[in-house]
N, C-alpha and C. Protein backbone atom coordinates (compact mmCIF):
# COMPACT_ATOMS: atom_id res chain seq x y z
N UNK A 1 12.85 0.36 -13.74
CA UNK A 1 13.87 1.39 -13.60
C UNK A 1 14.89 1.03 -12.53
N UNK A 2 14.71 -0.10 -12.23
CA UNK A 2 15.70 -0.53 -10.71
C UNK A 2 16.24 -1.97 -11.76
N UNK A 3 16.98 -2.57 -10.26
CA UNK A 3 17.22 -3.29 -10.03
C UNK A 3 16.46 -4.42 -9.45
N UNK A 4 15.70 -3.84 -8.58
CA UNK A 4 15.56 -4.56 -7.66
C UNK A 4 14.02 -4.46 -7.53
N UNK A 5 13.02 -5.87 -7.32
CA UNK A 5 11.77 -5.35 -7.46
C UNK A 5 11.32 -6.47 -5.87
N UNK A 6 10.34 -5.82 -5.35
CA UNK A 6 9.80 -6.51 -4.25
C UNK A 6 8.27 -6.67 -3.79
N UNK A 7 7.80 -7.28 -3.56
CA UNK A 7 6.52 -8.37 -3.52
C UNK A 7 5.44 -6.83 -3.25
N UNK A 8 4.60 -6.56 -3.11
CA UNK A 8 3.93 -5.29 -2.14
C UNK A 8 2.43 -6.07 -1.89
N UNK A 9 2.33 -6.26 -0.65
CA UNK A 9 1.52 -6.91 0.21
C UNK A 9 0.22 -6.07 -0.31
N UNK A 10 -0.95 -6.57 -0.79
CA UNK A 10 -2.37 -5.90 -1.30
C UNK A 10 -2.06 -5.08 -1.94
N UNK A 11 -1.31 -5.34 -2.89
CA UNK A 11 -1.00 -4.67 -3.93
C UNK A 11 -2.73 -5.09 -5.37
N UNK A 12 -2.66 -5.88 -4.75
CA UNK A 12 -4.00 -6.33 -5.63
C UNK A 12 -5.34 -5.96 -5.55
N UNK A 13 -5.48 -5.39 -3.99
CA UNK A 13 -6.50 -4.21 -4.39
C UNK A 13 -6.88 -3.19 -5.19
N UNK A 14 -5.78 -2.92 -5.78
CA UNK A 14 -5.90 -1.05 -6.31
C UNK A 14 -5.95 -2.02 -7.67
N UNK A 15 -5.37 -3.37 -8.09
CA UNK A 15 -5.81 -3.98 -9.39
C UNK A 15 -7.61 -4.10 -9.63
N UNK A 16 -8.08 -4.40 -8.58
CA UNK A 16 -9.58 -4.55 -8.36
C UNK A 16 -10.08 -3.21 -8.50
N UNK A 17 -9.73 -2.74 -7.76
CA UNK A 17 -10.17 -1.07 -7.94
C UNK A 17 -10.47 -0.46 -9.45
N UNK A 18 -9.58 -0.67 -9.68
CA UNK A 18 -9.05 -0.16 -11.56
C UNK A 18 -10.06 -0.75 -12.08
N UNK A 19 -10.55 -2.10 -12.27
CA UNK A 19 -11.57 -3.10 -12.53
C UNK A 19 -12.76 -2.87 -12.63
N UNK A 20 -13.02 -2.47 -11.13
CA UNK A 20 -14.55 -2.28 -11.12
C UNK A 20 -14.94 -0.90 -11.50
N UNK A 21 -13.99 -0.24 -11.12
CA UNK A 21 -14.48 1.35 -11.38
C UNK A 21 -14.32 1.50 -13.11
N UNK A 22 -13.84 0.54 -14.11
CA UNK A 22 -14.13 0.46 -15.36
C UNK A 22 -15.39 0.18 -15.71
N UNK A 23 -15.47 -1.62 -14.89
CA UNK A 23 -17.28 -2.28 -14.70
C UNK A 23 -18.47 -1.29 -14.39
N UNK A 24 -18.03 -0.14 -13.31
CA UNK A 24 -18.98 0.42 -13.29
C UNK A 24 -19.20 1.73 -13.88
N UNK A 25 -18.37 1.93 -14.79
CA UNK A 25 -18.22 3.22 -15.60
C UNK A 25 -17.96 4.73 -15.02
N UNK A 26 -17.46 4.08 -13.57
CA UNK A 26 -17.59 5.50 -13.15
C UNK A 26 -16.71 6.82 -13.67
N UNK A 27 -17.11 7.76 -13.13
CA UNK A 27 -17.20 9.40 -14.31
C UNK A 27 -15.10 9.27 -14.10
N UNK A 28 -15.11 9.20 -15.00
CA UNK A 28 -13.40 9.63 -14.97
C UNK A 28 -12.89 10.55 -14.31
N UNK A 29 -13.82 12.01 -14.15
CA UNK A 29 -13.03 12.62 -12.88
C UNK A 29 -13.18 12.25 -11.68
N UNK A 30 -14.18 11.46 -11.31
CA UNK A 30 -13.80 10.80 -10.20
C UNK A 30 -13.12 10.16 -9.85
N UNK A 31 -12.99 8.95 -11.22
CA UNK A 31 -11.42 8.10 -10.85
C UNK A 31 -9.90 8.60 -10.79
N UNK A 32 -10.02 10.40 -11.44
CA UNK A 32 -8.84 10.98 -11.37
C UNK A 32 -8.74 10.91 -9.91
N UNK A 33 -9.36 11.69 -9.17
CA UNK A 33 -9.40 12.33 -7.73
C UNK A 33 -9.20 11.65 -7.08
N UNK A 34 -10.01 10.28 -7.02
CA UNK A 34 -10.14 8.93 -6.30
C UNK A 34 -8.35 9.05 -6.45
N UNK A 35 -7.71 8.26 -7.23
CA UNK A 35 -6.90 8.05 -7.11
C UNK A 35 -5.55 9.70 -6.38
N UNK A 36 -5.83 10.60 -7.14
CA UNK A 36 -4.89 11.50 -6.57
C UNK A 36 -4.59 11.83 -5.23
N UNK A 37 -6.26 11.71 -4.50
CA UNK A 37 -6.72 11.89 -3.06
C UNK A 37 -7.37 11.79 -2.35
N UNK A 38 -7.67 10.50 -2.63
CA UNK A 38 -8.92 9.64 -2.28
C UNK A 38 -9.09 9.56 -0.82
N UNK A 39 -7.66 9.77 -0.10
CA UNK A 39 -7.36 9.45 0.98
C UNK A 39 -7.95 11.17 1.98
N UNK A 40 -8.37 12.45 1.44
CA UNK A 40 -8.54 13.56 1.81
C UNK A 40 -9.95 13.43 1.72
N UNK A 41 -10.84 12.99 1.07
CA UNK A 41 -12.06 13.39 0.74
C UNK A 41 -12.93 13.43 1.78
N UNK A 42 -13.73 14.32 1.73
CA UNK A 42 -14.83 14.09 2.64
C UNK A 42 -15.27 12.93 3.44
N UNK A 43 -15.54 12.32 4.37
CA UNK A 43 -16.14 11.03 4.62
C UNK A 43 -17.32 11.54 5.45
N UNK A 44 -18.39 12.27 4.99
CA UNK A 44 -19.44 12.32 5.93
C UNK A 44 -20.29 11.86 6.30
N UNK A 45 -21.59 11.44 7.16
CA UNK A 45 -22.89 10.50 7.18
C UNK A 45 -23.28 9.31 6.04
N UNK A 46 -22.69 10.59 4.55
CA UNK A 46 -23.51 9.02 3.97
C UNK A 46 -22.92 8.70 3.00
N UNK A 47 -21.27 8.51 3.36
CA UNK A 47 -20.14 8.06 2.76
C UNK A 47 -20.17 6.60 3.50
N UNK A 48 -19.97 5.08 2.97
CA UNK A 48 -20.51 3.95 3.54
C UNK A 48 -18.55 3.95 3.71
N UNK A 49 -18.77 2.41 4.81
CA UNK A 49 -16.97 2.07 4.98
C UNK A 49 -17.12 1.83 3.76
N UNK A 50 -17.64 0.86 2.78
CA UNK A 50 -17.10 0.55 1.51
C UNK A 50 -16.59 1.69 0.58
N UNK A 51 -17.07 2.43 0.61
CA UNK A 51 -16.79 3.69 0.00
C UNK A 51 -15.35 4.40 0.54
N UNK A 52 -15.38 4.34 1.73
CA UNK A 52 -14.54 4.97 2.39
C UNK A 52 -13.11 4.21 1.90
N UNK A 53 -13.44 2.76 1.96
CA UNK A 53 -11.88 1.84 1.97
C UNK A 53 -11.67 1.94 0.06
N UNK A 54 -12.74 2.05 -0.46
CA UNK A 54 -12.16 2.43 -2.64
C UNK A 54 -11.28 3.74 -2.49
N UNK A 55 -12.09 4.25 -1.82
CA UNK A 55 -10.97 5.97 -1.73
C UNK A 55 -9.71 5.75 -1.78
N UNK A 56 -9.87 4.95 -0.51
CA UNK A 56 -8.02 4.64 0.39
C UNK A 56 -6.78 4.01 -0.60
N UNK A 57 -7.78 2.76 -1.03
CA UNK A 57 -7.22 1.82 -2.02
C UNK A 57 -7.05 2.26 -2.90
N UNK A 58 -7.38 3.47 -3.64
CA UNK A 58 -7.34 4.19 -5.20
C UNK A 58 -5.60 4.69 -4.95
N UNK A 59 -5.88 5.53 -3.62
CA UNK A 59 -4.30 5.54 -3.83
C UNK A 59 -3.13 4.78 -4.21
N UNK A 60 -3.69 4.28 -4.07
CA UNK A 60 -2.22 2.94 -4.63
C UNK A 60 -1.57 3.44 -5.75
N UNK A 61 -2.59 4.26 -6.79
CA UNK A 61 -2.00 4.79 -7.92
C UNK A 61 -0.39 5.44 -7.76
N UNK A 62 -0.89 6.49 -6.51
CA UNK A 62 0.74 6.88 -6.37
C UNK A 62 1.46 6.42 -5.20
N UNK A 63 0.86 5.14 -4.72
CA UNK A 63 1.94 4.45 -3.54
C UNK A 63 2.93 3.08 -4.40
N UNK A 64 1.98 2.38 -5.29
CA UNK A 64 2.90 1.42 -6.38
C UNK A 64 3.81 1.82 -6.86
N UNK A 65 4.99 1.25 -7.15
CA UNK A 65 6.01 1.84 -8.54
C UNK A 65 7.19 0.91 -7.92
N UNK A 66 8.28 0.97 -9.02
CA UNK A 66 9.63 0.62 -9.08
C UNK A 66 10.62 0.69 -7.70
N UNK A 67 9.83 1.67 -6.64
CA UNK A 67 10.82 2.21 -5.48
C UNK A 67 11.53 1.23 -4.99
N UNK A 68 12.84 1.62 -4.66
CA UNK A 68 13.84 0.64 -3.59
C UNK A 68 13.47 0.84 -2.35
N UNK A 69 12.96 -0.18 -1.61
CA UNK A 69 12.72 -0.60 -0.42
C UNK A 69 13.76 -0.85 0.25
N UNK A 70 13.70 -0.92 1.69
CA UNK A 70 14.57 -1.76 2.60
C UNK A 70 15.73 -1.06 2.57
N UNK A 71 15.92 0.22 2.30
CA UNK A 71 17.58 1.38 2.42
C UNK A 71 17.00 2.23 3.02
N UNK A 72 18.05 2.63 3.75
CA UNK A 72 18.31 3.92 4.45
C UNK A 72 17.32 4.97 4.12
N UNK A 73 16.92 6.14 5.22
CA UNK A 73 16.43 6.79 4.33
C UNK A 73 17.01 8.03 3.35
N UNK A 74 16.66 8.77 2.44
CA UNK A 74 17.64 9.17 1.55
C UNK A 74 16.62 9.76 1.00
N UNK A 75 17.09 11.46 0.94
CA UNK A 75 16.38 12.69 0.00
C UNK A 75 16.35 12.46 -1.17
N UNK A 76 17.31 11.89 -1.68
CA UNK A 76 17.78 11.58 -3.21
C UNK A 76 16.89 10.60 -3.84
N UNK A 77 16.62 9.72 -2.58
CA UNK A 77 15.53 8.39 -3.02
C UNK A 77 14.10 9.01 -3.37
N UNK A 78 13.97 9.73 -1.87
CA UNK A 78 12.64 10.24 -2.05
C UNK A 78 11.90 11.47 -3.29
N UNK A 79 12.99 12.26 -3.96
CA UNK A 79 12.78 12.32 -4.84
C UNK A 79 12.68 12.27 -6.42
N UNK A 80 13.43 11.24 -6.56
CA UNK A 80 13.63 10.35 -7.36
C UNK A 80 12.07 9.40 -7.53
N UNK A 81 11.40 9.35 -6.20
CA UNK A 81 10.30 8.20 -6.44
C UNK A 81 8.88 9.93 -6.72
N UNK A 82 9.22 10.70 -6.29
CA UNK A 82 8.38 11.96 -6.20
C UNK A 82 8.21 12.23 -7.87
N UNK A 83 9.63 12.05 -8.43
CA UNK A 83 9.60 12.22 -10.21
C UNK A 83 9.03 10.96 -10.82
N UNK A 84 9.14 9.68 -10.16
CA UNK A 84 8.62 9.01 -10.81
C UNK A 84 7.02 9.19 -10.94
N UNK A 85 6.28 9.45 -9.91
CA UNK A 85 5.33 9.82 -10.10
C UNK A 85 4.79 11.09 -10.21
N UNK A 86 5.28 12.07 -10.81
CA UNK A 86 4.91 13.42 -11.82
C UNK A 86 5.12 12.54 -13.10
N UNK A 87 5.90 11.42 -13.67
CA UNK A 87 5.75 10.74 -14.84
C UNK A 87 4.16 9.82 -15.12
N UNK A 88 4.21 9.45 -14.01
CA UNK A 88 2.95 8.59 -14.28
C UNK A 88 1.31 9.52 -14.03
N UNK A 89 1.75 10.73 -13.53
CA UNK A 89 0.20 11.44 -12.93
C UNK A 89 0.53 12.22 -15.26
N UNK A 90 1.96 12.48 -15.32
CA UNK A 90 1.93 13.92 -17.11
C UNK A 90 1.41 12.04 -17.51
N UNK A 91 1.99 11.06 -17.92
CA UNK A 91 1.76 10.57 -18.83
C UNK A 91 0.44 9.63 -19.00
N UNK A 92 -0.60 9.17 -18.05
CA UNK A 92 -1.47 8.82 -18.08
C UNK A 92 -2.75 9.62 -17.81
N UNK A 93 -2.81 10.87 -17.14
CA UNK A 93 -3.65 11.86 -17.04
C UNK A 93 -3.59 12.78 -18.24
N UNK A 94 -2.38 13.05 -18.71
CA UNK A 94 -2.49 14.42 -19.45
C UNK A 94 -1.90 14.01 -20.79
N UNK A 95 -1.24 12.95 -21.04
CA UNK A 95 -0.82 12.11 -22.20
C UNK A 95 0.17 12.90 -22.54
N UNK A 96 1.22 13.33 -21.91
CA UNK A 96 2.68 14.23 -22.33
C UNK A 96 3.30 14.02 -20.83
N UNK A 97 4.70 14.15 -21.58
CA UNK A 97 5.76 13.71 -19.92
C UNK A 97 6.03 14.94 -19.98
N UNK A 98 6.11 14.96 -18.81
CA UNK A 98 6.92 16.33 -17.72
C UNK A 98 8.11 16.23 -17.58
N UNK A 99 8.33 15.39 -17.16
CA UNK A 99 9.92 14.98 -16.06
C UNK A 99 11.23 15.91 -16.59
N UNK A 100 10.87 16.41 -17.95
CA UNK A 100 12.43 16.54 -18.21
C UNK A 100 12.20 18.30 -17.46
N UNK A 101 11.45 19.11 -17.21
CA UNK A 101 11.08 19.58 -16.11
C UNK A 101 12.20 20.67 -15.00
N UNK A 102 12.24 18.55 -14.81
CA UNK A 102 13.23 18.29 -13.55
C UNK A 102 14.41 19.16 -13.38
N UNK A 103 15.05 19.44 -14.67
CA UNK A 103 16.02 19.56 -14.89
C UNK A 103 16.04 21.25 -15.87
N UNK A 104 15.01 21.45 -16.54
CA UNK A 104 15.00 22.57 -17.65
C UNK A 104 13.77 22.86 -18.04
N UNK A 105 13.30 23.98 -18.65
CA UNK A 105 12.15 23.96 -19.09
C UNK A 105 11.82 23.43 -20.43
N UNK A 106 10.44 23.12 -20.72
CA UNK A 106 10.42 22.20 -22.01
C UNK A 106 10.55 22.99 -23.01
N UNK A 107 11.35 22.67 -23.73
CA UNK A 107 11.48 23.44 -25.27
C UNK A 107 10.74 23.78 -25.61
N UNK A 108 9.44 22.68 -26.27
CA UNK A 108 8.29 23.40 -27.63
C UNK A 108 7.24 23.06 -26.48
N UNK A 109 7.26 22.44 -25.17
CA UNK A 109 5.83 22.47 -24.32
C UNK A 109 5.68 23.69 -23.48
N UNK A 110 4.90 24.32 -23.09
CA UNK A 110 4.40 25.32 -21.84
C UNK A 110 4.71 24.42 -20.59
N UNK A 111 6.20 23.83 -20.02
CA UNK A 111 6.01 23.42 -18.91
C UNK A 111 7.53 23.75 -18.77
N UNK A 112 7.31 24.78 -17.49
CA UNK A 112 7.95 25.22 -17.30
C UNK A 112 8.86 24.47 -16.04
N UNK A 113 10.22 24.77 -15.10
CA UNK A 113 10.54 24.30 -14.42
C UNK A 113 9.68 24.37 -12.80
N UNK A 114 8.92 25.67 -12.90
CA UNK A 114 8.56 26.19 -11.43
C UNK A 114 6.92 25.26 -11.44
N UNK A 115 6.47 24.55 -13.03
CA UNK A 115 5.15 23.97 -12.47
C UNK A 115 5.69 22.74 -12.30
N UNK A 116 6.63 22.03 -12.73
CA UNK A 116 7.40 20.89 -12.14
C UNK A 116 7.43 20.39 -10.61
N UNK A 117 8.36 21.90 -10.28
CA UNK A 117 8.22 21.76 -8.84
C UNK A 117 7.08 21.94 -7.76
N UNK A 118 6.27 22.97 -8.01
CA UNK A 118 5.00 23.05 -7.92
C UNK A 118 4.33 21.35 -7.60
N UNK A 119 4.17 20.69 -8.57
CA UNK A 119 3.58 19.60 -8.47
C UNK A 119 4.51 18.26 -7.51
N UNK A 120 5.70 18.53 -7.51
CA UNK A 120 6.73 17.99 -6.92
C UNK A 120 6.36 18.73 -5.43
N UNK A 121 6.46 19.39 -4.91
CA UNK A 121 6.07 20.00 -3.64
C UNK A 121 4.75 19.28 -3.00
N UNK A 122 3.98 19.30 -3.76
CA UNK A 122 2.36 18.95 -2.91
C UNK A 122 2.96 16.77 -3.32
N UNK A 123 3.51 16.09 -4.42
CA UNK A 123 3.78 15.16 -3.88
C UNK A 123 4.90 14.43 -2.86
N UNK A 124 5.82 15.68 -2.55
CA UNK A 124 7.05 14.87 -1.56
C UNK A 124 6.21 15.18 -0.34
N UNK A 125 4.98 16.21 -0.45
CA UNK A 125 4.41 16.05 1.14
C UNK A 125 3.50 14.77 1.33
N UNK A 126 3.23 14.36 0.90
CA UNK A 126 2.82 12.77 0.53
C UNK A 126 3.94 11.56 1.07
N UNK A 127 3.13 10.83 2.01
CA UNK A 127 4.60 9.91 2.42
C UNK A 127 3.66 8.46 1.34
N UNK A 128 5.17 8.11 0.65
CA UNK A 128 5.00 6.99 -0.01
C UNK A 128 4.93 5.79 0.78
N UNK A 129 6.52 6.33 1.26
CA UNK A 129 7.38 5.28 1.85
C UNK A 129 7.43 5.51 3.33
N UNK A 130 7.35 4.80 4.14
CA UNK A 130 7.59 4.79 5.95
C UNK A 130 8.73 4.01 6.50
N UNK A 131 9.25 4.80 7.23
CA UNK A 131 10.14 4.50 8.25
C UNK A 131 9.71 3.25 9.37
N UNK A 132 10.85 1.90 8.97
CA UNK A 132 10.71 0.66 9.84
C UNK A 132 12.07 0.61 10.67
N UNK A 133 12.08 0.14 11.84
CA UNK A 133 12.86 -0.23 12.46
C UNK A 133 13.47 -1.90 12.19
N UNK A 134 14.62 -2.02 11.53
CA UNK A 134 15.39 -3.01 11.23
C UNK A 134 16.17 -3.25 11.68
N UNK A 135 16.67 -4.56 11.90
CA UNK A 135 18.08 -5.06 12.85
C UNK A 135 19.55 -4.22 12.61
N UNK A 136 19.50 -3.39 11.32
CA UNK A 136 20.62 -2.89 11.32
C UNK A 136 19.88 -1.08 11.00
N UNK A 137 19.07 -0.90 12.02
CA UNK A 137 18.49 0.73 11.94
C UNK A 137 17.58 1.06 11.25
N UNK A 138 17.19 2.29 11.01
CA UNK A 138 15.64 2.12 10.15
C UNK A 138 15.81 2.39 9.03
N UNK A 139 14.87 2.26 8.60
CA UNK A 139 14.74 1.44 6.66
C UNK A 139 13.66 2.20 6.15
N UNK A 140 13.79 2.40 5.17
CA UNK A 140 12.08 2.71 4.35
C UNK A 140 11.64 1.42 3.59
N UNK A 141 10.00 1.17 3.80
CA UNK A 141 9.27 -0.05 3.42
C UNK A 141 7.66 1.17 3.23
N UNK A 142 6.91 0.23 2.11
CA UNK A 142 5.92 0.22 2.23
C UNK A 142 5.02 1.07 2.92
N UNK A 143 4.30 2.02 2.41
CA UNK A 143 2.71 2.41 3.66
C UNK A 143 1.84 1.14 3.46
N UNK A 144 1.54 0.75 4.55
CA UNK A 144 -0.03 -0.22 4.47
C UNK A 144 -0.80 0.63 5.81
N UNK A 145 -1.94 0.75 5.04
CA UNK A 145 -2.98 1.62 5.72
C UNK A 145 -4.62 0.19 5.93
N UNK A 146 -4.62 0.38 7.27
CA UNK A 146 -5.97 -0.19 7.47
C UNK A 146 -6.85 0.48 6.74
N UNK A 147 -7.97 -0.89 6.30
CA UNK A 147 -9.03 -0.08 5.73
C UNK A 147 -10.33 -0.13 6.79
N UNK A 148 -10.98 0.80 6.56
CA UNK A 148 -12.59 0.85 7.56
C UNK A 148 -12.95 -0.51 7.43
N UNK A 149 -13.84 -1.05 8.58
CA UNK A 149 -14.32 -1.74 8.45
C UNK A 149 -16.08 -1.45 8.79
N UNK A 150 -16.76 -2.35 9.07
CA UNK A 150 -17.74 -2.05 9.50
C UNK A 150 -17.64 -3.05 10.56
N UNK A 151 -18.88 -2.75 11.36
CA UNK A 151 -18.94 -3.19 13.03
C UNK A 151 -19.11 -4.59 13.04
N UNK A 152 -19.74 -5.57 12.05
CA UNK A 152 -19.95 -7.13 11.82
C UNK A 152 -18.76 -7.16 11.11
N UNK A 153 -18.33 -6.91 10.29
CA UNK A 153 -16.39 -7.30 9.90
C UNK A 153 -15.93 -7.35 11.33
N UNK A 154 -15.38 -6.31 12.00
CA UNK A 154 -14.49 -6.26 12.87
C UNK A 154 -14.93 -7.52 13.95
N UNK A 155 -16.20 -7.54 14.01
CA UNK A 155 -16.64 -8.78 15.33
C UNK A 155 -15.79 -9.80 14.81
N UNK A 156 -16.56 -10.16 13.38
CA UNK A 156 -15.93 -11.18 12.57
C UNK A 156 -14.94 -12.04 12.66
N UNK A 157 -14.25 -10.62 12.57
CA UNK A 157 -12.21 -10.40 12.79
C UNK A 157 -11.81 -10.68 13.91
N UNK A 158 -11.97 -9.97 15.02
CA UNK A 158 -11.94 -10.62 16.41
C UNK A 158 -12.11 -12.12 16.64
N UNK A 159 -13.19 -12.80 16.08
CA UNK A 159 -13.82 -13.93 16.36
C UNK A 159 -12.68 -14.85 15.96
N UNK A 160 -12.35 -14.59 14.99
CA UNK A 160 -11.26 -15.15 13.72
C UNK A 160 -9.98 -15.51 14.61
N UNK A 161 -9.31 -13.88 15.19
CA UNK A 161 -8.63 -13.91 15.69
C UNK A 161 -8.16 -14.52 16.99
N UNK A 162 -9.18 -14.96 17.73
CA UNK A 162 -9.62 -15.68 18.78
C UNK A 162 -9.18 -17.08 18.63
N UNK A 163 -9.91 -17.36 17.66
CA UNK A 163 -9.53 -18.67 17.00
C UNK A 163 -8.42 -19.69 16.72
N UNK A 164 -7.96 -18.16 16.15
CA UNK A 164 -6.30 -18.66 15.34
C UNK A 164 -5.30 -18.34 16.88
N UNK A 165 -5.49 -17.54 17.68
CA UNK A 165 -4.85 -17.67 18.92
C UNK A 165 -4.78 -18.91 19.69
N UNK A 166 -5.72 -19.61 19.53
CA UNK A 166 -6.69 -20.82 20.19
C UNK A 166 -5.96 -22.15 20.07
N UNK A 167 -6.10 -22.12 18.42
CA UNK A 167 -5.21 -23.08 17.31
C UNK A 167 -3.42 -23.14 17.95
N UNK A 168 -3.06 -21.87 17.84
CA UNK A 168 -1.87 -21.86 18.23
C UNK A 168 -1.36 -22.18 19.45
N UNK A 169 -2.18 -21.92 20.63
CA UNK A 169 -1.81 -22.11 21.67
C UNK A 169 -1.93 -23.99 21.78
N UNK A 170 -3.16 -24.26 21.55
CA UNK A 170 -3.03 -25.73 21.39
C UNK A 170 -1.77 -26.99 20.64
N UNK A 171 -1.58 -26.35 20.08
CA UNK A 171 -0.62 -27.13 18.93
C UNK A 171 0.66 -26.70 19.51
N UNK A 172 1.12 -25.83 20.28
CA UNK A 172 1.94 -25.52 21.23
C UNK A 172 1.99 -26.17 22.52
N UNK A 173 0.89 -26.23 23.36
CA UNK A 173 1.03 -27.07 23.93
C UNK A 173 1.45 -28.89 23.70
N UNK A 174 0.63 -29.14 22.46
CA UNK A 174 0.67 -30.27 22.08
C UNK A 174 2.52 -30.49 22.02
N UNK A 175 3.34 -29.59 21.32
CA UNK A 175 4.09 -29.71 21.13
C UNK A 175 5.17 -29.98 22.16
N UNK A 176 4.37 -29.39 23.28
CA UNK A 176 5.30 -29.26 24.66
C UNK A 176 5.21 -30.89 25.29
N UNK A 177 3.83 -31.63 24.95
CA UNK A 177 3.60 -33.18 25.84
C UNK A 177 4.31 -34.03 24.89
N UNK A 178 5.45 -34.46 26.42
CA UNK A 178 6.63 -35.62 26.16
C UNK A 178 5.88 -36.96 25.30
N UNK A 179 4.69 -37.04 25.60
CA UNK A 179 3.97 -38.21 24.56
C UNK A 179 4.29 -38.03 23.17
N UNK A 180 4.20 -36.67 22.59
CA UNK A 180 3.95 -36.71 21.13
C UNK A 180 5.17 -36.81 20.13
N UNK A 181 5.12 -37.59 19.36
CA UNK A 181 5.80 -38.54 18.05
C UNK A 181 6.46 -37.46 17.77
N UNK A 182 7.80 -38.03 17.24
CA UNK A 182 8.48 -37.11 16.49
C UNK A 182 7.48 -36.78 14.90
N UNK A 183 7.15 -37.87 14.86
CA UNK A 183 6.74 -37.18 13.12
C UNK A 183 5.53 -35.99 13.12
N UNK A 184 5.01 -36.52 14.54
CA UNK A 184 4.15 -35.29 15.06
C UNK A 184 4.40 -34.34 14.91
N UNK A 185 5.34 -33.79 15.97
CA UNK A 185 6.59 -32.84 16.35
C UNK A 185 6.63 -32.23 14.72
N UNK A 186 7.04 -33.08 13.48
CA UNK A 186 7.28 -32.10 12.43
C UNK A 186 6.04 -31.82 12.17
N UNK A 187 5.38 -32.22 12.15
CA UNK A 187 3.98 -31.29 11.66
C UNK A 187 3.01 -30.65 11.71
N UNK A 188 3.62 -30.46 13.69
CA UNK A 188 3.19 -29.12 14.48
C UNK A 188 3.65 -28.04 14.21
N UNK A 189 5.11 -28.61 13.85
CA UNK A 189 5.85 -27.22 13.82
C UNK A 189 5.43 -26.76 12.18
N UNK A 190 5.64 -27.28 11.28
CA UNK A 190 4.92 -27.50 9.63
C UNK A 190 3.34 -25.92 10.06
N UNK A 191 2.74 -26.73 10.62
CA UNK A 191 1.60 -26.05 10.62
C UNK A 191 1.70 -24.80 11.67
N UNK A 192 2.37 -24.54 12.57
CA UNK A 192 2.90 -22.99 13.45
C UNK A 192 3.56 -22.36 12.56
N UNK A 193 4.34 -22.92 11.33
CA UNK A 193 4.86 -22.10 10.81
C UNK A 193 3.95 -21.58 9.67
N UNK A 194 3.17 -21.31 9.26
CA UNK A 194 1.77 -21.31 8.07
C UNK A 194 0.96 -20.40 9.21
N UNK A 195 0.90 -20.95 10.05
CA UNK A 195 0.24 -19.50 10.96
C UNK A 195 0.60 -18.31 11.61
N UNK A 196 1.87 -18.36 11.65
CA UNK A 196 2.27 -17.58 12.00
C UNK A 196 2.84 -16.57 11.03
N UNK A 197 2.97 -17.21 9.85
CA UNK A 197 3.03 -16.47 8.18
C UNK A 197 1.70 -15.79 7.95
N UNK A 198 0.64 -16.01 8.68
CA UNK A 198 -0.81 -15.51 8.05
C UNK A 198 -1.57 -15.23 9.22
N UNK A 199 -0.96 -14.03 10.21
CA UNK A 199 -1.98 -13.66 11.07
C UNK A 199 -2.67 -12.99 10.75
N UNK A 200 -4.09 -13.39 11.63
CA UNK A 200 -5.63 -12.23 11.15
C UNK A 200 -5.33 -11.27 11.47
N UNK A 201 -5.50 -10.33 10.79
CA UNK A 201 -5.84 -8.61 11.58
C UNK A 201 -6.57 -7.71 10.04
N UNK A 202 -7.06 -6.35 10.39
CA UNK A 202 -7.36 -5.45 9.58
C UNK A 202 -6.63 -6.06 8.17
N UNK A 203 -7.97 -5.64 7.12
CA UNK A 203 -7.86 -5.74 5.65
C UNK A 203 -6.98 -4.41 5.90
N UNK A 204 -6.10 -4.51 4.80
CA UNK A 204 -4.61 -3.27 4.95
C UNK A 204 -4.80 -2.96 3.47
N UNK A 205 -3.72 -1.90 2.95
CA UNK A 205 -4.10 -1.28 1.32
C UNK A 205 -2.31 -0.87 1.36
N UNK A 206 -1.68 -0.85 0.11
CA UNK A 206 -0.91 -0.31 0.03
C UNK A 206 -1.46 1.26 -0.75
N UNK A 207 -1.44 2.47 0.23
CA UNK A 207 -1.67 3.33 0.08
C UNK A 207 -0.47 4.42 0.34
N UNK A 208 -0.97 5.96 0.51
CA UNK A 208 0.21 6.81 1.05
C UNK A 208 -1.02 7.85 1.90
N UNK A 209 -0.08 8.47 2.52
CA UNK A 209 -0.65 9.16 3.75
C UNK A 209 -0.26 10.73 3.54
């Protein structure tokens, strides 16, 4: 529906998600909910992180789509992406589009303009999209939401991170001693640049909040 389409970082979780929760047959109203509000549910005693981070990641259902990234922010945008998804919750949940709604009530359907908005209300309180600070002011990009981890991940992660700090600082220095070769030189910098494209931190989800 755009122009313009852009990469969405773990976007391939909520593909996995879709996957397994087929593999494992789970009950369809759960995968409704999961996905509608996966991000609200209970998390009590004997809700596991794994459990906790499918919830998160289900959202993706209504954080993915066509949206223009990287502009201003803009009411018009935001609900414009709010209708796009009342299209995708009428046409894959309930197998009939809404959207025209938007605008009138449906001729020969029972959908009127006020359950339109109704459903439009509880999703513009939903942030899709977040406010970044950009060289020319702030922008809307992406939600990425950490996911739980558990207490041996996070060591893990740390450990990792330690590491790759380690790496970098070395190969930096290296870079700094008047000894080392130019052809060196390119393939310090070759390899700072690959790390610094792929720092460790928290498994992230493109979700909404």
């Amino acid at each position: 529906s755009t122009d313009f389409f852009f990469a969405v970082s773990n976007a391939w979780r909520y593909r996995d998600y879709v996957i397994r929760s087929f593999n494992d047959d789970k009950p369809y109203d759960q995968f409704v909910v999961e996905q509608m509000a996966g991000d609200l549910l209970p998390n009590d005693a004997n809700v596991t992180d794994e459990q906790k981070a499918e919830r998160l990641i289900a959202t993706g259902f209504l954080a993915l789509g066509p949206w223009l990234v990287g502009l201003p922010r803009d009411e018009q945008l935001l609900m414009d992406i709010v209708d796009l998804q009342i299209d995708k919750v009428s046409r894959s949940m309930l197998g009939l589009t809404a959207t025209c709604a938007r605008c009138h009530d449906h001729k020969f359907d029972p959908i009127p303009q006020t359950d339109y908005f109704a459903l439009a209300g509880i999703l513009r309180s939903t942030k899709t999209l977040d406010g970044q600070q950009g060289n020319n002011g702030p922008y809307l990009d992406w939600v990425r939401r950490p996911l739980p981890e558990s207490p041996e991940a996070a060591t893990a992660r740390k450990k990792s991170t330690e590491r790759h700090a380690a790496k970098m600082a070395a190969l930096e220095a290296e870079l700094e001693n008047s000894e080392t070769t130019e052809p060196r030189r390119m393939s310090i910098l070759d390899e700072l640049d690959l790390l610094k494209g792929e720092p460790p931190g928290p498994p992230m989800a493109a979700a909404v909040t």
